[in-house]
PDB file of N, CA and C in Angstrom:
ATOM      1  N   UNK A   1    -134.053  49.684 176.040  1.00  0.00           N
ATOM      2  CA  UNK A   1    -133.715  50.034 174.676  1.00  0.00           C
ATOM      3  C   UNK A   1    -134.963  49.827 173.812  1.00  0.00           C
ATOM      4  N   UNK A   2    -135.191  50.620 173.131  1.00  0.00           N
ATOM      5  CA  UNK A   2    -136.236  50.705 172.201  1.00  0.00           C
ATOM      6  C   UNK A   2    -136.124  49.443 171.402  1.00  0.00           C
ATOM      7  N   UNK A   3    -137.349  49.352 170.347  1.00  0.00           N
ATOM      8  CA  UNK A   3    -137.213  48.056 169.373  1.00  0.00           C
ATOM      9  C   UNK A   3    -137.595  48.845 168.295  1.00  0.00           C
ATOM     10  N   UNK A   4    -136.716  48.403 167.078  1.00  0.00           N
ATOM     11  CA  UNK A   4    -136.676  49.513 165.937  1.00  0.00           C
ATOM     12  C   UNK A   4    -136.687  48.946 164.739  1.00  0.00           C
ATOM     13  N   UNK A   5    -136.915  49.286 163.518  1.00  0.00           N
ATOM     14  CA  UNK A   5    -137.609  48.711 162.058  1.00  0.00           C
ATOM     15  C   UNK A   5    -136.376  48.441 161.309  1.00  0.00           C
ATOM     16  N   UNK A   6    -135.865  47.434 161.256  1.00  0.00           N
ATOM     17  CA  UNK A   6    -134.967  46.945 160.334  1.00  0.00           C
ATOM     18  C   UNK A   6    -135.707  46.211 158.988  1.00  0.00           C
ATOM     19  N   UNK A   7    -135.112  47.296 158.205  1.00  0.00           N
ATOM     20  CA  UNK A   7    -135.680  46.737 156.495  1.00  0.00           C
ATOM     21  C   UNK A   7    -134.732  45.505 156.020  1.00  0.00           C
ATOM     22  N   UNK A   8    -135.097  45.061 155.106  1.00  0.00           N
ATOM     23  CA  UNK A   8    -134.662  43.646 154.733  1.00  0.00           C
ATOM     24  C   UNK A   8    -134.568  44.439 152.952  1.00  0.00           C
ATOM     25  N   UNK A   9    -135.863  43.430 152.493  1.00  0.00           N
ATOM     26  CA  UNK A   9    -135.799  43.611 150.573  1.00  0.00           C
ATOM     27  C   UNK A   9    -136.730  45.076 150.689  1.00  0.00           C
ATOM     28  N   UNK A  10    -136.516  45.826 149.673  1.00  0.00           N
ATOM     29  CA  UNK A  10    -137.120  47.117 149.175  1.00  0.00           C
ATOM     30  C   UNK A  10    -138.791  46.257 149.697  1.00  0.00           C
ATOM     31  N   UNK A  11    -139.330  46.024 148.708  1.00  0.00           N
ATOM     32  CA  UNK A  11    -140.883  44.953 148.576  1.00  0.00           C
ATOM     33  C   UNK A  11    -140.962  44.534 149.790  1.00  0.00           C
ATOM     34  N   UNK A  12    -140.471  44.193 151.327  1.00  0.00           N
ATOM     35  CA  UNK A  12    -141.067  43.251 152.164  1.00  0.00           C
ATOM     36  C   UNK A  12    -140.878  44.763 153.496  1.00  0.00           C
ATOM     37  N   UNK A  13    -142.020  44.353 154.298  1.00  0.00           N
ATOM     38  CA  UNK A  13    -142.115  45.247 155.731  1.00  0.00           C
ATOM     39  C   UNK A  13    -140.510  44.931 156.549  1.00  0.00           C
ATOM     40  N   UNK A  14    -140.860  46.093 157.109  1.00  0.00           N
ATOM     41  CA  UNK A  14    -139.079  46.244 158.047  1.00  0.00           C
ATOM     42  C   UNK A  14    -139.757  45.163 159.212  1.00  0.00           C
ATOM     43  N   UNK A  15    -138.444  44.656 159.145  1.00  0.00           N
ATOM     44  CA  UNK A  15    -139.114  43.706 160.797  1.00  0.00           C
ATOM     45  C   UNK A  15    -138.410  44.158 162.148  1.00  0.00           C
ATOM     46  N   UNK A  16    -139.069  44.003 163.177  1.00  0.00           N
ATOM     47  CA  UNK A  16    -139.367  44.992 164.586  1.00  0.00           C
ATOM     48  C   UNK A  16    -137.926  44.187 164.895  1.00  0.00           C
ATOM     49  N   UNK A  17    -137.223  45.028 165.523  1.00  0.00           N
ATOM     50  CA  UNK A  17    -135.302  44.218 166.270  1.00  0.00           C
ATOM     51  C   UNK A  17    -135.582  44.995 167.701  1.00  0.00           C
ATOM     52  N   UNK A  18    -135.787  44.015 168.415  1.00  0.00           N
ATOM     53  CA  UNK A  18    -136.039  44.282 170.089  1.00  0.00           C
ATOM     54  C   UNK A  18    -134.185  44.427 170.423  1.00  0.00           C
ATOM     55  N   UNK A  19    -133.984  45.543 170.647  1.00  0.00           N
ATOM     56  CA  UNK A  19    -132.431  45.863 171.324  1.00  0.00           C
ATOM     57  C   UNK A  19    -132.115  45.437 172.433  1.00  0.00           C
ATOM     58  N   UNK A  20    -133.856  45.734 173.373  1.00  0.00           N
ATOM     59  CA  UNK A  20    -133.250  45.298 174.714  1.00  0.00           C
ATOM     60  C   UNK A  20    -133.334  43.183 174.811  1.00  0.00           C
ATOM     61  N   UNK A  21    -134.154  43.005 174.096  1.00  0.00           N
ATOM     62  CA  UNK A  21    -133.764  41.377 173.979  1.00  0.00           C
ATOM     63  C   UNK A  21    -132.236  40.637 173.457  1.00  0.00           C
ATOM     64  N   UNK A  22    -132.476  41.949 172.426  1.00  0.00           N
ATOM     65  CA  UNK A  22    -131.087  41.126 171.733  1.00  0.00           C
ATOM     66  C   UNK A  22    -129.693  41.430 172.632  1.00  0.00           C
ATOM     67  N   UNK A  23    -129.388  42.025 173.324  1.00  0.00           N
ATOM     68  CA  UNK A  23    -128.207  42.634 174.021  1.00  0.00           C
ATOM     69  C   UNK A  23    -128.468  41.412 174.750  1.00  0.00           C
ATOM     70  N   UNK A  24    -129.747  41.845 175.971  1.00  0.00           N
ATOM     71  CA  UNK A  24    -129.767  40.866 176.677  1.00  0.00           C
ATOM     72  C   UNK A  24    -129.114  39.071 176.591  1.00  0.00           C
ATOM     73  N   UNK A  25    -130.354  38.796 175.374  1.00  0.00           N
ATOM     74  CA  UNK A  25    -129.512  37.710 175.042  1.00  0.00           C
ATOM     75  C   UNK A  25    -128.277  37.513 174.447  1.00  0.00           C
ATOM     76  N   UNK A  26    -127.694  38.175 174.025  1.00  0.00           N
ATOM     77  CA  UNK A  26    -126.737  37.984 173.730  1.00  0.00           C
ATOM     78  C   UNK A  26    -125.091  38.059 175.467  1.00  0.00           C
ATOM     79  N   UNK A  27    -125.912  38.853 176.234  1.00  0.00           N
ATOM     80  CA  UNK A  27    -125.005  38.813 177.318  1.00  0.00           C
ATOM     81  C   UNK A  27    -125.267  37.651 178.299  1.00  0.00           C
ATOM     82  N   UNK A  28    -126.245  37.614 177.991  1.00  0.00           N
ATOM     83  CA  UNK A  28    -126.247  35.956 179.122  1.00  0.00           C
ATOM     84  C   UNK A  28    -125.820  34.565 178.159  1.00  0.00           C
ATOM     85  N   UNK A  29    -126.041  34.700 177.277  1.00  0.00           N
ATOM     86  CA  UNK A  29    -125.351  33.676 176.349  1.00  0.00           C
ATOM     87  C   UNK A  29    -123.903  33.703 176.587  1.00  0.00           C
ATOM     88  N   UNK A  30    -123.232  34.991 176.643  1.00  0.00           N
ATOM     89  CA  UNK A  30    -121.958  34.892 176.641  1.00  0.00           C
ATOM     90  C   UNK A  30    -120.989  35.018 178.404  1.00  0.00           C
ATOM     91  N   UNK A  31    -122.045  35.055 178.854  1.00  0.00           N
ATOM     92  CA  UNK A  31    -121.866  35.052 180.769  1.00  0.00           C
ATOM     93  C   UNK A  31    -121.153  36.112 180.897  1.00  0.00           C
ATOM     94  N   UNK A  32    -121.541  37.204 179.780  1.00  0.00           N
ATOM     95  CA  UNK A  32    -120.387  38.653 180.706  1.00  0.00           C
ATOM     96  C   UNK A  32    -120.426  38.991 182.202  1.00  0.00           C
ATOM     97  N   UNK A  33    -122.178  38.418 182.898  1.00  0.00           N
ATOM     98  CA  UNK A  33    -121.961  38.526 184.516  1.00  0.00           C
ATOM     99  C   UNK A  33    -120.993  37.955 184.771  1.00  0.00           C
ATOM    100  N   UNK A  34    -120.223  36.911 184.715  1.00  0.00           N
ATOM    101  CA  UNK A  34    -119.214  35.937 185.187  1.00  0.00           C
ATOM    102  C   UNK A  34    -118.069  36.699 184.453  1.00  0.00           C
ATOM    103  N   UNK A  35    -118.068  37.291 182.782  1.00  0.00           N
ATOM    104  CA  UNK A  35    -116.757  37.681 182.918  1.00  0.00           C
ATOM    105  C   UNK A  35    -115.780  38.931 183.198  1.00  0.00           C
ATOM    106  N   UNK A  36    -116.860  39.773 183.579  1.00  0.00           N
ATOM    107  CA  UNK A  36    -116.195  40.928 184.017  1.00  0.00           C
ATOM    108  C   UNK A  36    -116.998  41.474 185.406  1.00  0.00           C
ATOM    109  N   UNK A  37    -115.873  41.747 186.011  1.00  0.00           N
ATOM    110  CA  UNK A  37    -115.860  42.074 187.226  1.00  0.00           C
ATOM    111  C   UNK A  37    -116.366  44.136 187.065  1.00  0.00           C
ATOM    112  N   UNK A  38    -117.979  44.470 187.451  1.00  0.00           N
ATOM    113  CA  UNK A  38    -118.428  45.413 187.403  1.00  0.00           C
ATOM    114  C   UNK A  38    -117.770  46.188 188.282  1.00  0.00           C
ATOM    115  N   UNK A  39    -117.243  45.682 189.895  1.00  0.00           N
ATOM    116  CA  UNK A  39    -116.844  46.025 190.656  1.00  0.00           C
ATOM    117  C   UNK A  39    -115.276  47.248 190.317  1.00  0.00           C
ATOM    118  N   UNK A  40    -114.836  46.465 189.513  1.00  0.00           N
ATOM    119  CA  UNK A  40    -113.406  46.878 188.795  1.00  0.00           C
ATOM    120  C   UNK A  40    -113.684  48.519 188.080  1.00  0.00           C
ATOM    121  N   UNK A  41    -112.488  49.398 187.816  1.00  0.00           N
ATOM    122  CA  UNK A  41    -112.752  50.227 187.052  1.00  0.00           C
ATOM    123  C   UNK A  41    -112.608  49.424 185.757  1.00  0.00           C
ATOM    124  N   UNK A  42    -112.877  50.313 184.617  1.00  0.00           N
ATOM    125  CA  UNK A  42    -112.772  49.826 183.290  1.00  0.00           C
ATOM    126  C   UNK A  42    -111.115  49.782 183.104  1.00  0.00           C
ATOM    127  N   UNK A  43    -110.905  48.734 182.430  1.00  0.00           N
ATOM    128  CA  UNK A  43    -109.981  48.692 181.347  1.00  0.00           C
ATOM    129  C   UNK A  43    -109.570  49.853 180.803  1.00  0.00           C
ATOM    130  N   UNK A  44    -107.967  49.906 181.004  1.00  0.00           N
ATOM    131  CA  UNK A  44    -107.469  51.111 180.224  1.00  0.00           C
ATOM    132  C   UNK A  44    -107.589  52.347 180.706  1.00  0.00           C
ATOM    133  N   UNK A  45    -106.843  53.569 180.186  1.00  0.00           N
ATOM    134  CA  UNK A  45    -107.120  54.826 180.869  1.00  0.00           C
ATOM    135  C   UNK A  45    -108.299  55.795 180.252  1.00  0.00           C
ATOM    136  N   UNK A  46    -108.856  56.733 180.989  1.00  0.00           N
ATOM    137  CA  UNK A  46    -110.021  56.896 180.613  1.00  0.00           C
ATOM    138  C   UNK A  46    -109.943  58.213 180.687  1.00  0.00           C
ATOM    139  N   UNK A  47    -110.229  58.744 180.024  1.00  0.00           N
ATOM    140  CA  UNK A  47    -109.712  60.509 179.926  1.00  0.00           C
ATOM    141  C   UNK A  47    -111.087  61.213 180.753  1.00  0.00           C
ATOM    142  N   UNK A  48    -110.045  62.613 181.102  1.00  0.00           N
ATOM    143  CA  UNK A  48    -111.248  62.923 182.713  1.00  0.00           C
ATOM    144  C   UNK A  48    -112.761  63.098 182.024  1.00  0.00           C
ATOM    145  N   UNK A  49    -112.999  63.269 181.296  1.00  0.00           N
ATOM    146  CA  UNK A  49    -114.255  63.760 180.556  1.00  0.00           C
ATOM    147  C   UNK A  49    -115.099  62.104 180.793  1.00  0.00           C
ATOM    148  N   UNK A  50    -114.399  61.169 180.503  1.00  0.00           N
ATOM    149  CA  UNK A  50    -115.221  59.938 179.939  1.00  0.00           C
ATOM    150  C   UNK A  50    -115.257  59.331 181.475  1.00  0.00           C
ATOM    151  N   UNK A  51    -114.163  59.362 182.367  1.00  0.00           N
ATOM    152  CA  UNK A  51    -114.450  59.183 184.065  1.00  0.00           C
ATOM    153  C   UNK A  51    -115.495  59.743 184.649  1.00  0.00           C
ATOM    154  N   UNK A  52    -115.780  61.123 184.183  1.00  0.00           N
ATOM    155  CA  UNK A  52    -116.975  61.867 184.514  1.00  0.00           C
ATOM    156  C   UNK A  52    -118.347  61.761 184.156  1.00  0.00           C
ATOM    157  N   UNK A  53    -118.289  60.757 183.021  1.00  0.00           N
ATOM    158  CA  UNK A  53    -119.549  60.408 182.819  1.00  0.00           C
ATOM    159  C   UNK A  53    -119.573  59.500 183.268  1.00  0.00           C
ATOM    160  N   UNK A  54    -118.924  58.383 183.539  1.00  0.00           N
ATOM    161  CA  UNK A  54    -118.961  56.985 184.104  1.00  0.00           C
ATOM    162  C   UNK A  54    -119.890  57.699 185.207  1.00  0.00           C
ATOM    163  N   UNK A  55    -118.713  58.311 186.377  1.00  0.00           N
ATOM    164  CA  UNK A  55    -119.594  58.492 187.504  1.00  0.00           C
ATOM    165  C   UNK A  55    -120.968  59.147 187.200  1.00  0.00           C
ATOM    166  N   UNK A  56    -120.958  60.114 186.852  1.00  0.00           N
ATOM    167  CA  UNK A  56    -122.658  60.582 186.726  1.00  0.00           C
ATOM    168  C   UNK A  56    -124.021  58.974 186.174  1.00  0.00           C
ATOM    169  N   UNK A  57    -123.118  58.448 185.291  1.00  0.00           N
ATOM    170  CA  UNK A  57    -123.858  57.150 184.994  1.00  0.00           C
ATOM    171  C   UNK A  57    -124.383  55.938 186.489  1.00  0.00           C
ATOM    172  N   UNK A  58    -123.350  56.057 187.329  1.00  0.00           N
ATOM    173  CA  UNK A  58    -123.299  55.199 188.185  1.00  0.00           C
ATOM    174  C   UNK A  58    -124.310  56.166 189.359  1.00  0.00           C
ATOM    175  N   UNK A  59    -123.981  57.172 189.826  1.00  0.00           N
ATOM    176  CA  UNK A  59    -124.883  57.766 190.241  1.00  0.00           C
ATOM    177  C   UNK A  59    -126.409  58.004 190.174  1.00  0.00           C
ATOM    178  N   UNK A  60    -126.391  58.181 188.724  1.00  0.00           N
ATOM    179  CA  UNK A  60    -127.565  57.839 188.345  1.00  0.00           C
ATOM    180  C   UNK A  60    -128.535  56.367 188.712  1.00  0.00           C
ATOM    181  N   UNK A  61    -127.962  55.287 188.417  1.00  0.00           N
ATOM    182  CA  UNK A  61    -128.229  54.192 188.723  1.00  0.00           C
ATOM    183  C   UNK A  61    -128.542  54.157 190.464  1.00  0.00           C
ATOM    184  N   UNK A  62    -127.793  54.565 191.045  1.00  0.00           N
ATOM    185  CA  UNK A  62    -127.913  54.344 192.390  1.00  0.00           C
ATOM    186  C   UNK A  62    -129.283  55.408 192.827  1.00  0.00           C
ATOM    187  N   UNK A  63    -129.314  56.262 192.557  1.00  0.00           N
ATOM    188  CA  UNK A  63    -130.712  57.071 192.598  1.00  0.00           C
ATOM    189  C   UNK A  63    -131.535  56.341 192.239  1.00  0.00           C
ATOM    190  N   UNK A  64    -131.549  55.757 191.184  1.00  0.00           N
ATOM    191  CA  UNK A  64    -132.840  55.004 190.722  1.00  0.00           C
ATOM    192  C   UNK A  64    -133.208  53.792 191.719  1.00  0.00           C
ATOM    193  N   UNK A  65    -132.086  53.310 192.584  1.00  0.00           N
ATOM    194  CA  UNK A  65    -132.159  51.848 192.878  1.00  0.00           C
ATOM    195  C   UNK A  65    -132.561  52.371 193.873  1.00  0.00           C
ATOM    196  N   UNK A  66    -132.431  53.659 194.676  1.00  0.00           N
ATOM    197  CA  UNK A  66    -132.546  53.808 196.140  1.00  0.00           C
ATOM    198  C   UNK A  66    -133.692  54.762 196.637  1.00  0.00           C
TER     199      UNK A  66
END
């Protein structure tokens, strides 16, 4: 994830917000490895359109890893 210019006061420079830090930390702070089971489908029903991207997403990933 990119890191992107968050402004504050009109008068002061935007300061740099690292996305991929902040997610990050914020998911190991909260042990989502431990609380959700990746293995699992998602929660809830998932209309065929949004199943279809899941998989292309997961696919994707596995190309990259392999």
């Amino acid at each position: 994830m990119p890191v992107v210019p968050v402004p504050l006061l009109p008068e002061d420079p935007a300061v740099p917000l690292d996305l991929q830090r902040a997610f990050a930390t914020v998911y190991d702070i909260f042990r989502y490895d431990e609380l959700i089971d990746y293995s699992q489908p998602p929660p809830g029903p998932l209309r065929p359109d949004q199943a279809a991207w899941v998989e292309e997403q997961l696919h994707r990933a596995d190309r990259r890893k392999g």
